[in-house]
Protein backbone atom coordinates (compact mmCIF):
# COMPACT_ATOMS: atom_id res chain seq x y z
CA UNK A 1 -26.05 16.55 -5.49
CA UNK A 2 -23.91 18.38 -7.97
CA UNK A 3 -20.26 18.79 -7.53
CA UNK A 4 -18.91 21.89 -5.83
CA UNK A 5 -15.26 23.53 -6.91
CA UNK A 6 -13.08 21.89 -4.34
CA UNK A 7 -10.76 24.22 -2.17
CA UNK A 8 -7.28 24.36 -3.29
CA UNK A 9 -6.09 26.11 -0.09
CA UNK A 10 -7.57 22.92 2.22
CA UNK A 11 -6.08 20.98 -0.67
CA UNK A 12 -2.51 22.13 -0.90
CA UNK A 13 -2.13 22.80 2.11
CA UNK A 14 -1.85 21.13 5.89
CA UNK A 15 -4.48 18.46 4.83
CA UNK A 16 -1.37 16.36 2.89
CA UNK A 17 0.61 17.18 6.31
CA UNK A 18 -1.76 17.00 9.13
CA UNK A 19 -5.19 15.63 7.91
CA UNK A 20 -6.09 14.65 11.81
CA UNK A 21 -5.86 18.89 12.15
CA UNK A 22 -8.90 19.72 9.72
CA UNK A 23 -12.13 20.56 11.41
CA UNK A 24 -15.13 18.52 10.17
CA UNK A 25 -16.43 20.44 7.35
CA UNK A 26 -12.04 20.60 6.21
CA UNK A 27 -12.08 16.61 6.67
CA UNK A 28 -15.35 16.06 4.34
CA UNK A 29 -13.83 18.51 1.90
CA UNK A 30 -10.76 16.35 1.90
CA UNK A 31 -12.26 13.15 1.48
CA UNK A 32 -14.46 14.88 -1.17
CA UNK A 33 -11.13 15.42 -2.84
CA UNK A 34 -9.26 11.84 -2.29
CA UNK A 35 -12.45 10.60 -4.29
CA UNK A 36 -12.27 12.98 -7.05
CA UNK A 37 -8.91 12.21 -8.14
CA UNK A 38 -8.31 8.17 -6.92
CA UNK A 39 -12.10 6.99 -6.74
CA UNK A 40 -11.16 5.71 -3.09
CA UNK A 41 -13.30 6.17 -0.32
CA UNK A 42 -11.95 6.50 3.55
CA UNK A 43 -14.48 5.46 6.14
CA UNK A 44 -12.09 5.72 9.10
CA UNK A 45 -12.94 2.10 10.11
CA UNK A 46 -11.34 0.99 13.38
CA UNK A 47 -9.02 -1.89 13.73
CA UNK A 48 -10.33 -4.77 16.23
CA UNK A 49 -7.57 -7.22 15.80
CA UNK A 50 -4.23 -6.45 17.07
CA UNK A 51 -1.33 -8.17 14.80
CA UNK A 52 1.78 -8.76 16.37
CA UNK A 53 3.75 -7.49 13.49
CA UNK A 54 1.46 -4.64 12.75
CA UNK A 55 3.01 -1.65 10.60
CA UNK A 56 1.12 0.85 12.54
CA UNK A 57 2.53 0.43 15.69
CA UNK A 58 6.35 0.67 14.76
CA UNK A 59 6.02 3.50 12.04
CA UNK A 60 8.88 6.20 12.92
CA UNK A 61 7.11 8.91 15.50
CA UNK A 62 7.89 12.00 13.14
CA UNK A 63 6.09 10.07 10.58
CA UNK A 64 2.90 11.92 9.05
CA UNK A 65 0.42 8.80 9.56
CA UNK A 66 -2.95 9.55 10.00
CA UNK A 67 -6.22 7.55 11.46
CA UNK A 68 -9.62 9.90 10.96
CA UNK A 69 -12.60 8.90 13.37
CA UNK A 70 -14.92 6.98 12.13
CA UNK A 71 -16.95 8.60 9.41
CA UNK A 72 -20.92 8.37 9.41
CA UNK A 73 -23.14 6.82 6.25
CA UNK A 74 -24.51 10.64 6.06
CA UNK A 75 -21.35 12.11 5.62
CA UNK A 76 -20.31 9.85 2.90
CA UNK A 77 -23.27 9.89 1.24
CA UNK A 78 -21.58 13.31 0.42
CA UNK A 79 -18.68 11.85 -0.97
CA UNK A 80 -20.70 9.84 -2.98
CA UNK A 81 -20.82 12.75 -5.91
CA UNK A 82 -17.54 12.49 -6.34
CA UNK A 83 -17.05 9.09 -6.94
CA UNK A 84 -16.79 7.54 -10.51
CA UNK A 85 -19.02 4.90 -12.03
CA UNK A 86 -17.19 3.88 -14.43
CA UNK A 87 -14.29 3.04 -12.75
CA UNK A 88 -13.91 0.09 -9.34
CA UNK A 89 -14.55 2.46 -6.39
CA UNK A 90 -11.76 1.77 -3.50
CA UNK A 91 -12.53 1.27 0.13
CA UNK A 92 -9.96 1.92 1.88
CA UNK A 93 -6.61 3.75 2.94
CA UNK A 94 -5.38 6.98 0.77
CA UNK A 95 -2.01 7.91 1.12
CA UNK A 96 -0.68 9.19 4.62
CA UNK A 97 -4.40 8.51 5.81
CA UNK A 98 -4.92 4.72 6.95
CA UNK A 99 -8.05 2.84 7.52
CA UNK A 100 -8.47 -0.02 9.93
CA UNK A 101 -11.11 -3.50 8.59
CA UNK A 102 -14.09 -1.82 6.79
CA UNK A 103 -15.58 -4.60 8.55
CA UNK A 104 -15.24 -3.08 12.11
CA UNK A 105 -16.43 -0.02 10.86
CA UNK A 106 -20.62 0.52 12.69
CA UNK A 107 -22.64 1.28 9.53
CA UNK A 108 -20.10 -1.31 6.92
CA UNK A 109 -23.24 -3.31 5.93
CA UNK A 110 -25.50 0.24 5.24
CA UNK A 111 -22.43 1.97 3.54
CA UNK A 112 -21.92 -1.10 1.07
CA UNK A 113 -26.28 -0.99 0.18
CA UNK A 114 -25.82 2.71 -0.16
CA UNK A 115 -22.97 2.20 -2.66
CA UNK A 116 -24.61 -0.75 -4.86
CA UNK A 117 -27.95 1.42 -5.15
CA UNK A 118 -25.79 4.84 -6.12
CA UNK A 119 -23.85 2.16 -8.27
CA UNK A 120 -25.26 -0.73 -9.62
CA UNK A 121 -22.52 -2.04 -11.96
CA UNK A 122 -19.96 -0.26 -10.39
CA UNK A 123 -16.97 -2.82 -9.31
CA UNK A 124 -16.24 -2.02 -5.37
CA UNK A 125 -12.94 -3.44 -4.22
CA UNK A 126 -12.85 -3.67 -0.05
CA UNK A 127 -9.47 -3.12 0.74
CA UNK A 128 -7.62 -5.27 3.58
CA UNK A 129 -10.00 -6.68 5.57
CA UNK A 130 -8.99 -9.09 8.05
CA UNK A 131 -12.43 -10.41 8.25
CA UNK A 132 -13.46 -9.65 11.34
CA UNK A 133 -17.60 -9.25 11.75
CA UNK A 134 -18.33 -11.17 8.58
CA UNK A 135 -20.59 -13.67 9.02
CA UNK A 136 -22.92 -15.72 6.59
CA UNK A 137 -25.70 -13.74 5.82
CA UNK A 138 -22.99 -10.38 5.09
CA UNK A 139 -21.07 -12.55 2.56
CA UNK A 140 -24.79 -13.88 1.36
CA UNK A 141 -25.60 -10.35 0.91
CA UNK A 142 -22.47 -8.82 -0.70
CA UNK A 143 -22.58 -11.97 -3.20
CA UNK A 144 -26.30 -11.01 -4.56
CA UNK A 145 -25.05 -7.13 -4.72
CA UNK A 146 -22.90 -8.32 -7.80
CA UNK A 147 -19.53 -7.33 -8.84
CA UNK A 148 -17.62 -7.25 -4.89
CA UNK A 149 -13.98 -7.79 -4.85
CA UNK A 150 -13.13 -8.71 -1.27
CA UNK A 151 -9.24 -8.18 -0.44
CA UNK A 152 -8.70 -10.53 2.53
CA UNK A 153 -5.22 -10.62 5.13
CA UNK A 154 -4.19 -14.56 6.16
CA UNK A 155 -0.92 -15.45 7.45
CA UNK A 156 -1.24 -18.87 8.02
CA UNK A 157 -3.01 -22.06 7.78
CA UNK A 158 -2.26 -23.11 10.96
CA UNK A 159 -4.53 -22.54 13.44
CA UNK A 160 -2.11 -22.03 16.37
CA UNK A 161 0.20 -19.86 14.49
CA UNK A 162 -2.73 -17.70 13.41
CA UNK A 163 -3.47 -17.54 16.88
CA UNK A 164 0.00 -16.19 18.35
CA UNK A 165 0.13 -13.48 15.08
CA UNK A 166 -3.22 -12.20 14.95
CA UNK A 167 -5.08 -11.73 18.01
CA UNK A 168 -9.29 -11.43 16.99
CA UNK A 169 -12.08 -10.35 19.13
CA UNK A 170 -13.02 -13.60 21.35
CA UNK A 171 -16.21 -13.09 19.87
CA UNK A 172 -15.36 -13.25 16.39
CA UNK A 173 -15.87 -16.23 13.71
CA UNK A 174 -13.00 -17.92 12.63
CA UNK A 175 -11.44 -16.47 9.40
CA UNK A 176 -11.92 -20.20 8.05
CA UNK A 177 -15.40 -20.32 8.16
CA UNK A 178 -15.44 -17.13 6.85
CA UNK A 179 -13.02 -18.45 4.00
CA UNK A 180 -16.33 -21.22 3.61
CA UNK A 181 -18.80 -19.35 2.66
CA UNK A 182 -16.39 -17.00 0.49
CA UNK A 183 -16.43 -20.21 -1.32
CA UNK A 184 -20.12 -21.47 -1.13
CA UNK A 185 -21.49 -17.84 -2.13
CA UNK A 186 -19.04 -17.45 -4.90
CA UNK A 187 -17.84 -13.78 -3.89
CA UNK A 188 -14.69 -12.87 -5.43
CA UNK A 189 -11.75 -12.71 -3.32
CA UNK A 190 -8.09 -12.21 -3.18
CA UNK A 191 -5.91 -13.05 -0.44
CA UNK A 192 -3.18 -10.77 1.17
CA UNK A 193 -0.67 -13.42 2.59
CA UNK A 194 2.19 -12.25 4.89
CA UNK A 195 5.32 -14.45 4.71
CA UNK A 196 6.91 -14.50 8.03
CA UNK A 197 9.60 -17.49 7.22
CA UNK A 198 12.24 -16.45 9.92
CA UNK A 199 9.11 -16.91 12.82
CA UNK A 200 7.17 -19.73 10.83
CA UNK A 201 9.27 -21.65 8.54
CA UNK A 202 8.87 -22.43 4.75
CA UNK A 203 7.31 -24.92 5.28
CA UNK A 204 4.02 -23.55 6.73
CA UNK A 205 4.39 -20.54 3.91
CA UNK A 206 4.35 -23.29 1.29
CA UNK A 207 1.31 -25.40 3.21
CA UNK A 208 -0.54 -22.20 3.23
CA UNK A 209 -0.88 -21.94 -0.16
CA UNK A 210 -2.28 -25.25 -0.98
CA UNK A 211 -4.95 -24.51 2.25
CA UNK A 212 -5.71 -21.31 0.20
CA UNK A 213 -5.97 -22.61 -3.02
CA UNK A 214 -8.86 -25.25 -2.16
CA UNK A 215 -11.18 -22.25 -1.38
CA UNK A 216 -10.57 -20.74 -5.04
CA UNK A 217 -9.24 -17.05 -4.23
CA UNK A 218 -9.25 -15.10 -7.56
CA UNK A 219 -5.22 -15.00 -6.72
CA UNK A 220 -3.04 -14.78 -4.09
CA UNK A 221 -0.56 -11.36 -3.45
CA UNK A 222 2.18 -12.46 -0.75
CA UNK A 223 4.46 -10.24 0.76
CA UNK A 224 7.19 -11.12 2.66
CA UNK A 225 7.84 -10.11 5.54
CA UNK A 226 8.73 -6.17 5.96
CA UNK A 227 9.97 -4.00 8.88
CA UNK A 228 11.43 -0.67 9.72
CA UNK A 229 14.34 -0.28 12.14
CA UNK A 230 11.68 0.43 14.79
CA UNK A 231 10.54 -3.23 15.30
CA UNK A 232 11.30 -5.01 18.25
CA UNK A 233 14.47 -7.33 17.52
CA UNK A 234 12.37 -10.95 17.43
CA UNK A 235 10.45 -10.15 14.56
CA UNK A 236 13.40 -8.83 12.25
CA UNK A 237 15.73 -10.91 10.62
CA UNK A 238 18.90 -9.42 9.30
CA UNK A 239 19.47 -12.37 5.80
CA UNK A 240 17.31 -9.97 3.70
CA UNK A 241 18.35 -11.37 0.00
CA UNK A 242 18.83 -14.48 1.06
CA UNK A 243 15.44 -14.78 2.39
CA UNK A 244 14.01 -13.25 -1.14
CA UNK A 245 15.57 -15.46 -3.20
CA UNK A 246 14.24 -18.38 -0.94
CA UNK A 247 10.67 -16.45 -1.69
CA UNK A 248 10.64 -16.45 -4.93
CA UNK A 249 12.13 -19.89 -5.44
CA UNK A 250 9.05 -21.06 -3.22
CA UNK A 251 6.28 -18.69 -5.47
CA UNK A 252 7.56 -20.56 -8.57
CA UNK A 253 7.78 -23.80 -7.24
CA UNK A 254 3.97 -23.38 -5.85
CA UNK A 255 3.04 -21.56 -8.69
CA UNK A 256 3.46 -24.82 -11.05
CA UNK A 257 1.20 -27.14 -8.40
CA UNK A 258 -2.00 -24.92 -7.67
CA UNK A 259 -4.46 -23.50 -9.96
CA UNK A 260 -4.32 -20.12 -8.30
CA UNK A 261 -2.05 -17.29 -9.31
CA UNK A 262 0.02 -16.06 -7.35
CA UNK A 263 1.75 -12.62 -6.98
CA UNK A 264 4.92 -11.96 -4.91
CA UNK A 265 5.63 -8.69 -3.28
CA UNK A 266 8.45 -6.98 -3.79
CA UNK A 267 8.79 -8.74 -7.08
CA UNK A 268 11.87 -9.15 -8.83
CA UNK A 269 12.69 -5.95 -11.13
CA UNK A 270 13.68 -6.96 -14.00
CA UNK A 271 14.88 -4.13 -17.25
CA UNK A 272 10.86 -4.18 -18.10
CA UNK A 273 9.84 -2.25 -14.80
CA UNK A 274 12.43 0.09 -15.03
CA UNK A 275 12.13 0.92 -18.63
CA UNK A 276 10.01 4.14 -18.44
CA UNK A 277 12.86 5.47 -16.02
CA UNK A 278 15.25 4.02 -17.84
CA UNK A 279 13.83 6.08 -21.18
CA UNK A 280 13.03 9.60 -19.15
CA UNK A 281 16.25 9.87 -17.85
CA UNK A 282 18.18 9.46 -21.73
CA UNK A 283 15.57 12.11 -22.64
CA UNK A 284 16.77 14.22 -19.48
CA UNK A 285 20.37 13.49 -20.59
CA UNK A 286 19.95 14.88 -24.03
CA UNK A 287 18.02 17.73 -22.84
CA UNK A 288 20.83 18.88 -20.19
CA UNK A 289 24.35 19.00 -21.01
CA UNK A 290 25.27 19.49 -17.22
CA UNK A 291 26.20 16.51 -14.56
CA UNK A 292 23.05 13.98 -13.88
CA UNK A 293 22.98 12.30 -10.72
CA UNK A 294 20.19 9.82 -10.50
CA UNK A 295 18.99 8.80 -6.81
CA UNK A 296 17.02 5.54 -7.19
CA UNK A 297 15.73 3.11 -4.50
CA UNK A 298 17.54 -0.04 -3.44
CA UNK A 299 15.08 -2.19 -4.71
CA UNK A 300 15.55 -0.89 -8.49
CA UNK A 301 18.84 0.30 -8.33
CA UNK A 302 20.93 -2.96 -9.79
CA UNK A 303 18.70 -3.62 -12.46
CA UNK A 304 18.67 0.37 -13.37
CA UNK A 305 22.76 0.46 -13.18
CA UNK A 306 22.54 -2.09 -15.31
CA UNK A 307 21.48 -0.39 -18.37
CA UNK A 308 23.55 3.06 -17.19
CA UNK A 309 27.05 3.82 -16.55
CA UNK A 310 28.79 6.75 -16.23
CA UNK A 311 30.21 6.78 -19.50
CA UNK A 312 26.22 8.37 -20.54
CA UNK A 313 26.91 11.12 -18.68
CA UNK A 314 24.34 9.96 -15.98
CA UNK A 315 25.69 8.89 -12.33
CA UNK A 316 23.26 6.95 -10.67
CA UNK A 317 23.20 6.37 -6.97
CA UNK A 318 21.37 4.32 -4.40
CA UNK A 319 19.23 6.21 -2.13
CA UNK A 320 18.42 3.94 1.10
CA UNK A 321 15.23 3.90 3.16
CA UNK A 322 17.16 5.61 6.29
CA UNK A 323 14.04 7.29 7.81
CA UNK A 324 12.03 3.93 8.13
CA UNK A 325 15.13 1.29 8.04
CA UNK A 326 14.39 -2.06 8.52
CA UNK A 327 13.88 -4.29 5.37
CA UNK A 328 12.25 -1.10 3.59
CA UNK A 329 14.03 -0.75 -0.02
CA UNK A 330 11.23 0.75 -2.34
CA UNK A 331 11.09 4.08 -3.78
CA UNK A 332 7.35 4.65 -2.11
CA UNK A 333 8.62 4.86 1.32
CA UNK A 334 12.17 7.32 0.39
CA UNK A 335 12.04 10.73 1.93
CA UNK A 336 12.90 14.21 0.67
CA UNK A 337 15.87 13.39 3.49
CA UNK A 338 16.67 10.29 1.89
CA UNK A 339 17.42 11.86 -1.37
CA UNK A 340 19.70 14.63 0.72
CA UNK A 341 21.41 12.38 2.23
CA UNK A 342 22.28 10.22 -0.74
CA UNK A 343 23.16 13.38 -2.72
CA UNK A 344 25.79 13.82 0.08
CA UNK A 345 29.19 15.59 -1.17
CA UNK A 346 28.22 14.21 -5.19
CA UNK A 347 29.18 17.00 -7.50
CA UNK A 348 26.32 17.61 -10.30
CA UNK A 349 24.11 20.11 -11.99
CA UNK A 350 20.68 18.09 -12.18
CA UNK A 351 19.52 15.78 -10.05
CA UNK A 352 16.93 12.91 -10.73
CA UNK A 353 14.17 11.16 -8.30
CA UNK A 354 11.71 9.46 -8.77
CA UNK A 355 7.74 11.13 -7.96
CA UNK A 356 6.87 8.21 -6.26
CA UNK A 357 7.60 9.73 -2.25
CA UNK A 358 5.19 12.56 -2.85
CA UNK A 359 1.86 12.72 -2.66
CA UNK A 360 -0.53 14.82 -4.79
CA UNK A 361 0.53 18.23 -3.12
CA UNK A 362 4.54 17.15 -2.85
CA UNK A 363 4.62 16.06 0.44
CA UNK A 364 6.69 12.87 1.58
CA UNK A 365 5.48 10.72 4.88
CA UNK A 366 7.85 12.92 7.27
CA UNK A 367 5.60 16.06 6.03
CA UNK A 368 8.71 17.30 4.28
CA UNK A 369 7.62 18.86 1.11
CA UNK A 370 9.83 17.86 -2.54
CA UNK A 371 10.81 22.01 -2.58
CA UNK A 372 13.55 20.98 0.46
CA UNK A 373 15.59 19.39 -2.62
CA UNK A 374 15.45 22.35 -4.79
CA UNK A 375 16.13 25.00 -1.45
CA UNK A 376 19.08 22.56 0.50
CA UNK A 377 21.20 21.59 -3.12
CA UNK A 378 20.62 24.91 -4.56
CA UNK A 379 20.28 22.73 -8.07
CA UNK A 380 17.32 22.23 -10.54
CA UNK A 381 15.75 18.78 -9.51
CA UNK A 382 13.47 16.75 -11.63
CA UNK A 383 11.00 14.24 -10.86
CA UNK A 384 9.89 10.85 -12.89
């Protein structure tokens, strides 16, 4: 099937706001698109598990978060045109659109042979699963398809705290057996590992690791533990950089004793992360001779003040996560209100934010579009 011109009205408009508001033929057209430009494709699998500390459920109301029903092998074997062979095809969430376990999805088994015969050599990366519904002859299976990378959520070794975090279908195999034959079939995994110290200790963070590590994950990404300010008060904590650098004094100490690397999230920013901003705002400052105020997120703002004062001409500024709250710091989650509010009373004639908030037709997660910048400060605003 030959690619079709893709509609830049369904595009640019409502489906970045209210995807869950297209009408079927809108929602393939949409999906047709999210493959065309990110090589990710949304099934609209459900979510079986419920997770005590799941994002979903304490997500701000006036957020723009979208789950699509559950799309049918026939409609995305119309996606499949748009998808690239020569780049790792993404299942999984786009954007302001989430996805639940591929896993849970009906047809997951179908959809993956439909893929490998459209693309044999092409790598397919499963996002997130929490392995629910795989079972021996499925991992069998996606191990003699070739070239699988299997993205897998743990939060524990132990059994019992498993149990009181993530509550699985009674019917479901236990995500150690499943980590088994990961291991006997060779399939290439990675594990997602959420570090809850204030509920579970160190301790079982750092036994976790060395549990992991004997079933030979390609690495491990761990995240601590993130929340907005909607979260019910027993599963925040309120120590936030104390509690990071106790993280990453337990990645590096683990890091030295396993043979599996592992990846902290956030990680530390150091000057080498923030060195493209760090360059486009000089070239901004030599450009304009006006004021420069430059809104950046809490989680890069000291290493980014560090290498500007105001002597450059350039007054940079923390912008908090205030519409999600919580733990949140990065500049993914800001808002177009964030950036207002930080801008405040601050006198200037350009202001500077980063791109990262938007989405591919400028809209943040409230459904506020980047233009409110430009129309509420009445100044030119540029993004980087």
């Amino acid at each position: 099937m030959a690619r079709r011109v893709l509609r830049q009205d369904i595009i640019k408009s409502r489906a970045f706001y209210d995807p869950a508001s297209l009408s079927p033929s809108e929602e393939l057209h949409y999906l047709q698109w999210v493959a065309s430009k990110t090589n990710t494709l949304v099934t609209g699998s459900k979510c079986s598990c419920q997770c005590l500390f799941c994002f979903r459920k304490y997500y701000p109301k006036e957020s723009k978060i979208f789950y699509l029903p559950e799309v049918k092998l026939g409609q995305l074997r119309r996606i499949f045109p748009y998808l690239r062979k020569d780049r790792a095809i993404r299942i999984g969430m786009f954007g302001n659109i989430m996805d639940g376990d591929f896993f849970d999805h009906d047809q997951a088994m179908p959809i993956l042979e439909s893929l490998r015969q459209r693309f044999p050599q092409t790598e397919l990366v499963i996002n997130s699963s929490r392995g629910t519904n795989l079972n021996k002859p499925a991992i069998r299976n996606m191990a003699d398809y070739k070239n699988i990378l299997l993205r897998l959520q743990f939060v524990s070794a132990n059994k019992k705290n498993r149990d009181m975090l993530v509550k699985r279908p009674s019917t479901d195999t236990e995500i150690t057996s499943v980590l088994g034959w990961l291991r006997k079939y060779q399939l290439p995994f990675e594990i997602e590992l959420v570090a809850i110290p204030h509920l579970l200790g160190w301790k079982d963070i750092e036994r976790t690791f060395f549990f992991l590590d004997d079933y030979a994950p390609v690495r491990i990404k761990v995240y601590l533990f993130s929340f907005t300010k909607y979260y019910i008060k027993e599963l925040t904590f309120s120590n936030n950089k104390k509690l990071l650098r106790e993280f990453y004094s337990l990645v590096n100490k683990v890091s030295n004793k396993i043979g599996t690397r592992i990846d902290p999230f956030p990680r530390p920013v150091s000057k080498g992360d923030v060195q493209p901003d760090l360059l486009r705002v000089k070239q901004i400052r030599r450009t304009y001779k006006g004021r420069i105020l430059f809104l950046v997120s809490q989680m890069a703002y000291p290493a980014i003040k560090k290498h500007i004062s105001d002597t450059d001409g350039i007054k940079v500024k923390m912008a908090k996560n205030l519409f999600f709250g919580g733990n949140i710091s990065v500049a993914g989650l800001l808002t177009a209100e964030d950036y207002l509010q930080a801008a405040g009373k601050e006198e200037f004639d350009v202001l500077v934010v980063s791109s990262k908030p938007f989405n591919y037709a400028g809209y943040d997660l409230k459904g506020d579009h980047k233009r409110l910048l430009k129309q509420r400060l009445g100044k030119k605003v540029l993004y980087i």
